[in-house]
PDB file of N, CA and C in Angstrom:
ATOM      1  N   UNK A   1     111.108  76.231 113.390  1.00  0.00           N
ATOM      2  CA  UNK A   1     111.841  76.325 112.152  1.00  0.00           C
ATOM      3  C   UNK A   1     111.694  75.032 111.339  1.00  0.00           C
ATOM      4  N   UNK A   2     111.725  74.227 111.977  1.00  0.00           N
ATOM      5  CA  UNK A   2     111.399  72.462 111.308  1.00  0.00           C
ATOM      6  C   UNK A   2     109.922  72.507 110.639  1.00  0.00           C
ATOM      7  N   UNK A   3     108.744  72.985 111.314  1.00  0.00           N
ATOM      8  CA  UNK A   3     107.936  72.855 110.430  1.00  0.00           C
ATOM      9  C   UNK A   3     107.709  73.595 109.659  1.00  0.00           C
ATOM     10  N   UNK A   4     108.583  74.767 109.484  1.00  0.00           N
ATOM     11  CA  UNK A   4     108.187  75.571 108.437  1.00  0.00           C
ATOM     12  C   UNK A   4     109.399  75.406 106.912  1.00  0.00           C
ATOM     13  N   UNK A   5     110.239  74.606 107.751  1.00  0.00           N
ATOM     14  CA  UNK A   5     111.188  73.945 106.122  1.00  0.00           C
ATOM     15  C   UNK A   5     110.103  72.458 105.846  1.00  0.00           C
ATOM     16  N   UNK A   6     109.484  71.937 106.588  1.00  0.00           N
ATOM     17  CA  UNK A   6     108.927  70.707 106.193  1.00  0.00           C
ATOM     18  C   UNK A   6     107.470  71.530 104.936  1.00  0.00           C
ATOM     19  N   UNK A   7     106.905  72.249 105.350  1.00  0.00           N
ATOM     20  CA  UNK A   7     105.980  72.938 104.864  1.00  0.00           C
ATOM     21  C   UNK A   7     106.314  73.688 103.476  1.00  0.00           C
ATOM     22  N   UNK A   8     108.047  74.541 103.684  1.00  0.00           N
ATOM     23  CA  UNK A   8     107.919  74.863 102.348  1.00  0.00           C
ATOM     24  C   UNK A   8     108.561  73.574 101.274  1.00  0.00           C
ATOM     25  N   UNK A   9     109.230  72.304 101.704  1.00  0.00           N
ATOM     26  CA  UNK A   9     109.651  71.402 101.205  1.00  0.00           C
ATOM     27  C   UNK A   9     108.363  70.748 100.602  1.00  0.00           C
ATOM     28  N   UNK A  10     107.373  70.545 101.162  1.00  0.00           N
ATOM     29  CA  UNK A  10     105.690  70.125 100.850  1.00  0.00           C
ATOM     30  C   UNK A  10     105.440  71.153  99.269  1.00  0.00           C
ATOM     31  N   UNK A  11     105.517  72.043  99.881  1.00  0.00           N
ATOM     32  CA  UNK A  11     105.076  72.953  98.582  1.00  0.00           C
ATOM     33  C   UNK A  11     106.138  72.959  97.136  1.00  0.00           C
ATOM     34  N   UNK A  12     107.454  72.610  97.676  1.00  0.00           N
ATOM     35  CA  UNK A  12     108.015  72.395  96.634  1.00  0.00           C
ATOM     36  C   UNK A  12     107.866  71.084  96.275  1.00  0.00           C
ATOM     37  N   UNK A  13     107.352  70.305  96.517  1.00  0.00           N
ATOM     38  CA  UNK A  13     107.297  69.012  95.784  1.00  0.00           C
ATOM     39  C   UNK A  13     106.150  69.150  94.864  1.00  0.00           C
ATOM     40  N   UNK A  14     104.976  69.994  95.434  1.00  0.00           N
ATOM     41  CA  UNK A  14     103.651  69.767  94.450  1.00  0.00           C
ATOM     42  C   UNK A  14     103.513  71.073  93.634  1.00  0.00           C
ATOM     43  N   UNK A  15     105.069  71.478  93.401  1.00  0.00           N
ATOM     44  CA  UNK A  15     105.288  73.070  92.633  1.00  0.00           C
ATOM     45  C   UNK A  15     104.042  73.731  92.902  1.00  0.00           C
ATOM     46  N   UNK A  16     104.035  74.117  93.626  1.00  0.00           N
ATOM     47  CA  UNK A  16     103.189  75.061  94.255  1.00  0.00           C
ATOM     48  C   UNK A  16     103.478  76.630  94.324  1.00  0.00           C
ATOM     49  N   UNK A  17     103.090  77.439  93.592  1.00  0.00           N
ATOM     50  CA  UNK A  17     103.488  79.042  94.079  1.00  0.00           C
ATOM     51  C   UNK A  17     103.300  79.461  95.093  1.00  0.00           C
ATOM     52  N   UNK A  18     104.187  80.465  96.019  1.00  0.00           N
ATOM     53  CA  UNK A  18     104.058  80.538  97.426  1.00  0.00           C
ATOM     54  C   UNK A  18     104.603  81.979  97.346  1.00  0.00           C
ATOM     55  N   UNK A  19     103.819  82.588  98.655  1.00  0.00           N
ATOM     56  CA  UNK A  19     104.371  84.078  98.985  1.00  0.00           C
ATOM     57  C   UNK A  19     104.643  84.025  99.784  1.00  0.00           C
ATOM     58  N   UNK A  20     106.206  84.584  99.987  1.00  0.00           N
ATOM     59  CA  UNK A  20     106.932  84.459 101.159  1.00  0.00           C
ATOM     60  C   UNK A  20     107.132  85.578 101.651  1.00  0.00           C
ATOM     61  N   UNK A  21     106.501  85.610 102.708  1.00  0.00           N
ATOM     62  CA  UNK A  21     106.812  87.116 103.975  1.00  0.00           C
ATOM     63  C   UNK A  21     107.948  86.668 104.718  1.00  0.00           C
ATOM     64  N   UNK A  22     108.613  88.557 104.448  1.00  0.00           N
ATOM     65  CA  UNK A  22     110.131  88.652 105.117  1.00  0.00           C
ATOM     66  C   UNK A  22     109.954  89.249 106.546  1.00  0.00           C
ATOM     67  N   UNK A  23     110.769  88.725 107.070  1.00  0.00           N
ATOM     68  CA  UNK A  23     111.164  89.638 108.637  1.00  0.00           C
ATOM     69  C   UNK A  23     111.545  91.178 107.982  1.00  0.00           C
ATOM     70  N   UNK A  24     112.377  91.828 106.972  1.00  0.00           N
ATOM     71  CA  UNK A  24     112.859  92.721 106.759  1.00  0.00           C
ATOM     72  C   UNK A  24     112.520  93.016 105.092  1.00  0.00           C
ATOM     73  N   UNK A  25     112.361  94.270 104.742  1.00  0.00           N
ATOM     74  CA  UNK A  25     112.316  94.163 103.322  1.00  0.00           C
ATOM     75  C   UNK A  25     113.875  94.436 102.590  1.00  0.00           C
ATOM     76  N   UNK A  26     113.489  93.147 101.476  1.00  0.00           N
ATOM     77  CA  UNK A  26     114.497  93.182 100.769  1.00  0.00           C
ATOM     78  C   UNK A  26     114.554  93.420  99.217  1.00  0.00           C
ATOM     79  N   UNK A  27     115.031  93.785  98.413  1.00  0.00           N
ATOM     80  CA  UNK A  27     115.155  93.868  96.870  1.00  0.00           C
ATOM     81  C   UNK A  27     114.775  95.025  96.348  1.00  0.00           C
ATOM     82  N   UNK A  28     114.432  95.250  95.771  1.00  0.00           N
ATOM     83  CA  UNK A  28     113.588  95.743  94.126  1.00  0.00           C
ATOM     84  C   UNK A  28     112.624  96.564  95.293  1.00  0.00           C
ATOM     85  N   UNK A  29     112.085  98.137  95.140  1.00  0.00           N
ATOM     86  CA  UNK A  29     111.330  98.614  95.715  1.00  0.00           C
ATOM     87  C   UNK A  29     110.581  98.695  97.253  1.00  0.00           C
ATOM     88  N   UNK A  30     111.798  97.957  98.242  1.00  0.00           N
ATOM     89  CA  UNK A  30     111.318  97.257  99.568  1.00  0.00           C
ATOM     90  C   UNK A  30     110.459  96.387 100.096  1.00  0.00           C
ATOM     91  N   UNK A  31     110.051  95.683  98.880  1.00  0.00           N
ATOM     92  CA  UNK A  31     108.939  95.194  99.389  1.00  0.00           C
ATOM     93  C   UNK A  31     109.142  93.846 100.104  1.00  0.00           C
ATOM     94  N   UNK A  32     108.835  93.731 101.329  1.00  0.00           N
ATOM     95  CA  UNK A  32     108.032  92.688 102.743  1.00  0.00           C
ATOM     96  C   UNK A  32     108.224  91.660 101.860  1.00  0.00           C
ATOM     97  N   UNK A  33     107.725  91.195 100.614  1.00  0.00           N
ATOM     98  CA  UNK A  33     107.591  89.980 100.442  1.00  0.00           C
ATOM     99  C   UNK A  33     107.738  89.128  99.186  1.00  0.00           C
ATOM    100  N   UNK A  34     108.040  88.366  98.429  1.00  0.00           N
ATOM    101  CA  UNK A  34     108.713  87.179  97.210  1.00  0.00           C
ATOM    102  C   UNK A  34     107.128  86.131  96.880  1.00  0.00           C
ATOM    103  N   UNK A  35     107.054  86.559  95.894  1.00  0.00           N
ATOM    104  CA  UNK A  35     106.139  85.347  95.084  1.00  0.00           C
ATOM    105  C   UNK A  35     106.861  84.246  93.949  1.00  0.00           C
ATOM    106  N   UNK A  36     106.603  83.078  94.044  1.00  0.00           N
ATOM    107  CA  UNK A  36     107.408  82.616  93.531  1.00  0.00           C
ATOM    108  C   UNK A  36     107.689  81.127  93.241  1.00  0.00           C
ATOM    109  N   UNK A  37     108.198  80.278  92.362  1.00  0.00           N
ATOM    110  CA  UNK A  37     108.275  78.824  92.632  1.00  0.00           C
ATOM    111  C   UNK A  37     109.397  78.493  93.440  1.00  0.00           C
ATOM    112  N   UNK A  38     109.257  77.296  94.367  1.00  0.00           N
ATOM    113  CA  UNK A  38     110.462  77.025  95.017  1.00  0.00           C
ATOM    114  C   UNK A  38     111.102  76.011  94.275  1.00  0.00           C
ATOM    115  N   UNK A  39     112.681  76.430  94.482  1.00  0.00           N
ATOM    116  CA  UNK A  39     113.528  75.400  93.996  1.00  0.00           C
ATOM    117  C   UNK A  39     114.343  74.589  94.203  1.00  0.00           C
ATOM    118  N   UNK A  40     114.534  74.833  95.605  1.00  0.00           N
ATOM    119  CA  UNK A  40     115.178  74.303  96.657  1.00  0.00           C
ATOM    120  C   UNK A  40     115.088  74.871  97.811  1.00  0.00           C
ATOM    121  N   UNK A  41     115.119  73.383  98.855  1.00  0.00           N
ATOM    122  CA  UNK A  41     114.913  73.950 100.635  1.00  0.00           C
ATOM    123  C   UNK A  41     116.024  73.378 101.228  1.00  0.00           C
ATOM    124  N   UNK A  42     116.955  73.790 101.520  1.00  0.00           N
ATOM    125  CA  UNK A  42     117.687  73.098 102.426  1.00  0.00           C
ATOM    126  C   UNK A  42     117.586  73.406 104.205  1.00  0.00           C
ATOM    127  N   UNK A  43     118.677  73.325 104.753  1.00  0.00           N
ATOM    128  CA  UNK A  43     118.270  73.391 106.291  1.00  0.00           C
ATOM    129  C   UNK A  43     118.059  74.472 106.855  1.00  0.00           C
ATOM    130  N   UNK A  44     119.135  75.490 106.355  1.00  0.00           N
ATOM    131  CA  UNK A  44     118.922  76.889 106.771  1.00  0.00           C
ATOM    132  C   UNK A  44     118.611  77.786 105.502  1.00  0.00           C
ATOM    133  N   UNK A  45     118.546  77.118 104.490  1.00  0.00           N
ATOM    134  CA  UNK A  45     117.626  78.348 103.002  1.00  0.00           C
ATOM    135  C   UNK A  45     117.109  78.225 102.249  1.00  0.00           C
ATOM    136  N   UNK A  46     116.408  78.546 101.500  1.00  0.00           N
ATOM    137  CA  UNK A  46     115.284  78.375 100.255  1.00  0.00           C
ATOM    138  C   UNK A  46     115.868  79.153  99.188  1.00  0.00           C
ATOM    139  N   UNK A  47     115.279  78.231  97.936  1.00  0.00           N
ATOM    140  CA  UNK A  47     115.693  78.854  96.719  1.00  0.00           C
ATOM    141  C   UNK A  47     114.837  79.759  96.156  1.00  0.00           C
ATOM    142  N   UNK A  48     114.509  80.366  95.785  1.00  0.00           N
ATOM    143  CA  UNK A  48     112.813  80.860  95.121  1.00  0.00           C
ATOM    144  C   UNK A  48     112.716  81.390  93.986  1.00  0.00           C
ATOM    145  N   UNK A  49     112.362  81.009  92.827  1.00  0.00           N
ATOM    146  CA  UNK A  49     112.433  81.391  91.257  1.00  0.00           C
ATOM    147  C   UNK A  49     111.162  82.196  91.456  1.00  0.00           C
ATOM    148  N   UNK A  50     111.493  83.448  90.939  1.00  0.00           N
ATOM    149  CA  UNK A  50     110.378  85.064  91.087  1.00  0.00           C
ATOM    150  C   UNK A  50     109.540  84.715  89.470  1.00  0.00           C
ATOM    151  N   UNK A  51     108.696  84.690  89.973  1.00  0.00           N
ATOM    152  CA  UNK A  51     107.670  85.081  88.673  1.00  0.00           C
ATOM    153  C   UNK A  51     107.856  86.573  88.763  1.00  0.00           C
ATOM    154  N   UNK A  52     107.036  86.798  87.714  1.00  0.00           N
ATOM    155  CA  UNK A  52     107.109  88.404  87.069  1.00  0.00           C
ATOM    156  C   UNK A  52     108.175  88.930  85.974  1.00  0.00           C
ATOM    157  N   UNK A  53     108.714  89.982  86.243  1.00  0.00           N
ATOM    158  CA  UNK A  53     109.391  90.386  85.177  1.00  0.00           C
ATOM    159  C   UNK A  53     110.714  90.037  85.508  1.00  0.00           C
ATOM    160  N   UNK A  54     111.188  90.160  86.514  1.00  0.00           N
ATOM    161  CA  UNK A  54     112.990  89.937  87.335  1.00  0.00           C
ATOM    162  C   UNK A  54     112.994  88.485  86.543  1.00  0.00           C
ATOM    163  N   UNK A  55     112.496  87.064  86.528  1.00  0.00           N
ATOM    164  CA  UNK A  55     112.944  86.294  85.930  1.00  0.00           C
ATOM    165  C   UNK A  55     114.428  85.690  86.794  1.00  0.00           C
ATOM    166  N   UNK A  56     114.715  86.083  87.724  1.00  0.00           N
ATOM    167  CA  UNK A  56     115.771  85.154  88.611  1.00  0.00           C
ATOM    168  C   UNK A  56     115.626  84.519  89.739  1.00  0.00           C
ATOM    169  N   UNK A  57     116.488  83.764  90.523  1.00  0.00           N
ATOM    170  CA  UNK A  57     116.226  83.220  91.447  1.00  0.00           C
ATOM    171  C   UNK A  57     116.640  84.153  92.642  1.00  0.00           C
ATOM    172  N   UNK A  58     116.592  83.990  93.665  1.00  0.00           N
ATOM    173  CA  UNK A  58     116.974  84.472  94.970  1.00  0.00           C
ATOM    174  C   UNK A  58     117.113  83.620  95.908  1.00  0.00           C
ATOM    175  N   UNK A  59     118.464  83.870  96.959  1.00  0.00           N
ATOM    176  CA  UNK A  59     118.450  82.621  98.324  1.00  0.00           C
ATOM    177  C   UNK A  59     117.702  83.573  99.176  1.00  0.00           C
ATOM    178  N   UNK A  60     116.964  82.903 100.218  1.00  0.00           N
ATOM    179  CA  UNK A  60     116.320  83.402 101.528  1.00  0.00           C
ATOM    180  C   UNK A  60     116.305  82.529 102.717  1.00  0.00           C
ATOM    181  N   UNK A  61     117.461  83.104 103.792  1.00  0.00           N
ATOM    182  CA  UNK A  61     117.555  82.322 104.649  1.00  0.00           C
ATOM    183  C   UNK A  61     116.050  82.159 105.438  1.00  0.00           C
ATOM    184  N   UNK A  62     116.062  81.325 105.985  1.00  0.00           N
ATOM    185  CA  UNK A  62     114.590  80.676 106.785  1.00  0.00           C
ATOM    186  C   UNK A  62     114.501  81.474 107.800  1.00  0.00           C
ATOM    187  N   UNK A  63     115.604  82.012 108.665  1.00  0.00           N
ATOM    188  CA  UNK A  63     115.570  82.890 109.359  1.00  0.00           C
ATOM    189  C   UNK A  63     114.776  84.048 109.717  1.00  0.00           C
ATOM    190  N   UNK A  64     114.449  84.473 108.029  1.00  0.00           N
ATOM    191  CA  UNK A  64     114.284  85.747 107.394  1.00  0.00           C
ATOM    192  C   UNK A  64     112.891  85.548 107.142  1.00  0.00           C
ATOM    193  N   UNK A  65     111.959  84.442 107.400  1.00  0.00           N
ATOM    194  CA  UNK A  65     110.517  84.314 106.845  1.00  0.00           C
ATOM    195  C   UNK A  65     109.832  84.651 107.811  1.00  0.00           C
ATOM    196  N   UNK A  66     109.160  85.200 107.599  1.00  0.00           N
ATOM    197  CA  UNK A  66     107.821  85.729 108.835  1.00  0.00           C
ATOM    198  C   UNK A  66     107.168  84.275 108.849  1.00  0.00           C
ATOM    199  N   UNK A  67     106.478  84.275 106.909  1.00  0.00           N
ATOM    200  CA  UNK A  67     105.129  83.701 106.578  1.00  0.00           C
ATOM    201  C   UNK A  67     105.390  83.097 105.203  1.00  0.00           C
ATOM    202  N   UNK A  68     104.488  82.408 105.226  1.00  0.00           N
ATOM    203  CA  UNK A  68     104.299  81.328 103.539  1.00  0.00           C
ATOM    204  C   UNK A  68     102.651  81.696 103.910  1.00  0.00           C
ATOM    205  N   UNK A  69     102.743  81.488 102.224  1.00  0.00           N
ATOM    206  CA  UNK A  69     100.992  81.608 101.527  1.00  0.00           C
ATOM    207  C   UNK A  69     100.813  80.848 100.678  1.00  0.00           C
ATOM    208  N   UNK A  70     100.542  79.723 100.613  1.00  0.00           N
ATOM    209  CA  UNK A  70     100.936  78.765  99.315  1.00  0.00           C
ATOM    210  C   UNK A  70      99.799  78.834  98.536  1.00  0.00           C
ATOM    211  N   UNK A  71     100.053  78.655  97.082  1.00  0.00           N
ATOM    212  CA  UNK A  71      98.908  78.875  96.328  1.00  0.00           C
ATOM    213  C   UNK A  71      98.522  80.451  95.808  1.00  0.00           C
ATOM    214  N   UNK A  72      99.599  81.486  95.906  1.00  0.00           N
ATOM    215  CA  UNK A  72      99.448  82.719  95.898  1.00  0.00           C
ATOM    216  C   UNK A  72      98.897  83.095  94.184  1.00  0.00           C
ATOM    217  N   UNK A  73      98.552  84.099  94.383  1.00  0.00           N
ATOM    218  CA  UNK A  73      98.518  84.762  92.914  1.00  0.00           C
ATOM    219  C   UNK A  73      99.308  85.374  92.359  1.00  0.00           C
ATOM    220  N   UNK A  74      99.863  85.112  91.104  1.00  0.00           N
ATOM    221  CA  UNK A  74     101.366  85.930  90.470  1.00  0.00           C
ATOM    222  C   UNK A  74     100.789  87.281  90.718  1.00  0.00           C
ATOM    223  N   UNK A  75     101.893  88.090  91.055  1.00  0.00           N
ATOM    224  CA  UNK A  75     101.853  89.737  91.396  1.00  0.00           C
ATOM    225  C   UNK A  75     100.589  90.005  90.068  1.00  0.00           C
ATOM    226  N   UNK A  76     100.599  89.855  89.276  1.00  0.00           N
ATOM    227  CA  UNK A  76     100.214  90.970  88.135  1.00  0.00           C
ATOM    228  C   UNK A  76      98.542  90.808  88.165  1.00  0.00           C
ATOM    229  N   UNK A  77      98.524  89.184  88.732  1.00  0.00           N
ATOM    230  CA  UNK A  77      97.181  89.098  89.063  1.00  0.00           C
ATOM    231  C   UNK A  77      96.337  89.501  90.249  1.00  0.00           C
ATOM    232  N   UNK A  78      97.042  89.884  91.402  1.00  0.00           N
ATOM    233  CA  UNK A  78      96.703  90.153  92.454  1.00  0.00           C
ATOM    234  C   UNK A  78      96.487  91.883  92.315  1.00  0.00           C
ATOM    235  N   UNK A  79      97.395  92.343  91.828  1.00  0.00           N
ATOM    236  CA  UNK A  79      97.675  93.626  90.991  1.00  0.00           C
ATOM    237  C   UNK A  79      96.369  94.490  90.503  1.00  0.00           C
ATOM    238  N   UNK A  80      95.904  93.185  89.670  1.00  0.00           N
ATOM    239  CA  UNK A  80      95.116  93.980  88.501  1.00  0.00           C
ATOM    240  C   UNK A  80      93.066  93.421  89.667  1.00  0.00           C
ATOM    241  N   UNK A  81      92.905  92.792  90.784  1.00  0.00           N
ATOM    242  CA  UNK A  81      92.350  92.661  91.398  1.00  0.00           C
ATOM    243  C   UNK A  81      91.907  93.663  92.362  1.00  0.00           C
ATOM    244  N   UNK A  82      93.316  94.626  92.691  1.00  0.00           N
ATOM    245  CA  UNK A  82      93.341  95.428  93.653  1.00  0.00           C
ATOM    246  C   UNK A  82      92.841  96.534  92.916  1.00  0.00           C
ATOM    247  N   UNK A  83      93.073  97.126  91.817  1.00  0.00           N
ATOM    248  CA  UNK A  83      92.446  98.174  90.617  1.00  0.00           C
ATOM    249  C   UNK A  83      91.349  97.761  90.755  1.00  0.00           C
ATOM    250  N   UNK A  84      90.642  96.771  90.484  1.00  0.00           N
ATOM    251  CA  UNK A  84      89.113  96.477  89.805  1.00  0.00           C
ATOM    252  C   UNK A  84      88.303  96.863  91.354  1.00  0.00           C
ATOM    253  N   UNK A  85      89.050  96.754  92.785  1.00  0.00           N
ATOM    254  CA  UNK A  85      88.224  96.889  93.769  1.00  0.00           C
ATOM    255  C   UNK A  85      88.523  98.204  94.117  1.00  0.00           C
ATOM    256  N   UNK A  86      89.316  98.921  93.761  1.00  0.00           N
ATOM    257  CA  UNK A  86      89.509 100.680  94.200  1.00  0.00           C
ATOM    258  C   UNK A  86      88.610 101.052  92.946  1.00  0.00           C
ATOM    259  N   UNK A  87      88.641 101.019  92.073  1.00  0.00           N
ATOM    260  CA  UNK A  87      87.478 101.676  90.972  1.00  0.00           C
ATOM    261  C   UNK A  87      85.955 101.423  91.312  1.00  0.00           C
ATOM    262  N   UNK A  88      85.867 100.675  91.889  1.00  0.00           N
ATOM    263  CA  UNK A  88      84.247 100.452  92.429  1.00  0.00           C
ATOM    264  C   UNK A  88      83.747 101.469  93.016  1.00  0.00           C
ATOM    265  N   UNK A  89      82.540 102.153  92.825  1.00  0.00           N
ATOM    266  CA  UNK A  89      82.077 102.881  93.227  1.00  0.00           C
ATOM    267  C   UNK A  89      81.488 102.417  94.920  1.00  0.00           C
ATOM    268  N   UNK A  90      81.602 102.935  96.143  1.00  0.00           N
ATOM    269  CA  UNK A  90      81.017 102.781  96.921  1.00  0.00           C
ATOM    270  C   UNK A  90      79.888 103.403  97.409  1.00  0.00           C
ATOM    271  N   UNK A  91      78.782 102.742  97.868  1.00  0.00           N
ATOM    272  CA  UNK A  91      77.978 103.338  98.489  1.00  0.00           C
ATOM    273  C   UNK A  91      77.305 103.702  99.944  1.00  0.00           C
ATOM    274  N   UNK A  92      77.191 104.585 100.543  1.00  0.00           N
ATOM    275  CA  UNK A  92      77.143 105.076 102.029  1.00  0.00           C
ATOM    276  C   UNK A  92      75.867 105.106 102.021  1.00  0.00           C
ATOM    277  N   UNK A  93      75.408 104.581 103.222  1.00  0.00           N
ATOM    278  CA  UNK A  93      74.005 104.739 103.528  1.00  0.00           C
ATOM    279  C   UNK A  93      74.011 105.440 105.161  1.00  0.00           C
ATOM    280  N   UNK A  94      73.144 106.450 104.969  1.00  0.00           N
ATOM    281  CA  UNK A  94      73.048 107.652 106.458  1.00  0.00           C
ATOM    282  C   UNK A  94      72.109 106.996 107.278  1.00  0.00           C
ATOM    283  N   UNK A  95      72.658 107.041 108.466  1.00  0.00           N
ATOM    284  CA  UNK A  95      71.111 106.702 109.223  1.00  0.00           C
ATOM    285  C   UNK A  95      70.429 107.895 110.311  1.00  0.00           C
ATOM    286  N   UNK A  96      69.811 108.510 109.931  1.00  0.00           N
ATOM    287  CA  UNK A  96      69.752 109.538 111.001  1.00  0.00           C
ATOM    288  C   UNK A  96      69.424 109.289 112.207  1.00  0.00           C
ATOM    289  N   UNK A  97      70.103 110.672 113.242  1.00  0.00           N
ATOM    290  CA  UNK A  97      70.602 110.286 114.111  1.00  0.00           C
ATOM    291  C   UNK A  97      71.500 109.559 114.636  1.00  0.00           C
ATOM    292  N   UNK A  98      72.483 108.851 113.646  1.00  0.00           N
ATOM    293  CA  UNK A  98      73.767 108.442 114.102  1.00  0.00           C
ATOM    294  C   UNK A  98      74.557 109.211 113.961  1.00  0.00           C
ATOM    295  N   UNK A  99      74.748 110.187 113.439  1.00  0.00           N
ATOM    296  CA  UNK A  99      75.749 110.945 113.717  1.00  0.00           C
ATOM    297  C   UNK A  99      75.967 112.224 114.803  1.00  0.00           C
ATOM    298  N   UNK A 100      77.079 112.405 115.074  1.00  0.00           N
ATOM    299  CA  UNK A 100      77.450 113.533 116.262  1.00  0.00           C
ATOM    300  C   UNK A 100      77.657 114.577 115.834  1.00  0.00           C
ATOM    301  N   UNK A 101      77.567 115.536 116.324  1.00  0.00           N
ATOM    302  CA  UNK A 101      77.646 116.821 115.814  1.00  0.00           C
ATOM    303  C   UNK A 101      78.990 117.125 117.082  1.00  0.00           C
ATOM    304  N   UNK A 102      80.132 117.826 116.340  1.00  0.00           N
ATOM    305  CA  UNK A 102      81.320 117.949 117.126  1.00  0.00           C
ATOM    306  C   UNK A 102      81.479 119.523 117.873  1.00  0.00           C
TER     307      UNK A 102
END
């Protein structure tokens, strides 16, 4: 638990954006996990100012962190990354004789 308040205290000094994975999902649509600037770390919680549209802060006990990702991409960018790689057309190449006939 010590190095992971020393770690997100690190990241809040060099305002760093960080994605924080939950033990449990919490908020807005369930989702696992908070992107976000930190604004405070104390011993047992973190502050975390949400980029995106919410625009507020949230406490998260330390308890509650799986994981940190520091350096994350704001949702909308990670977002619009995940579109550009599902629209790609893929291509399959057969090799005969690898396949089984069931």
């Amino acid at each position: 638990m010590e190095g992971l308040r020393k770690e997100l205290y690190k990241c809040m000094r060099q305002n760093r954006t960080v994605e924080v994975i939950l033990t449990s999902d919490w908020g807005p649509d369930s989702r696992p996990y908070r992107v976000g600037q930190l604004t405070r770390v104390d011993d047992g919680i973190i502050e975390l100012k949400l980029d995106g549209s919410y625009g507020s802060c949230i406490l998260i006990p330390l308890n509650r962190i799986a994981a940190i990702i520091p350096d994350a991409p704001p949702p909308e960018a990670a977002a619009a990354t995940d579109e550009a790689e599902e629209t790609a057309p893929v291509t399959l190449n057969v090799i005969e004789g690898s396949a089984k006939v069931l």
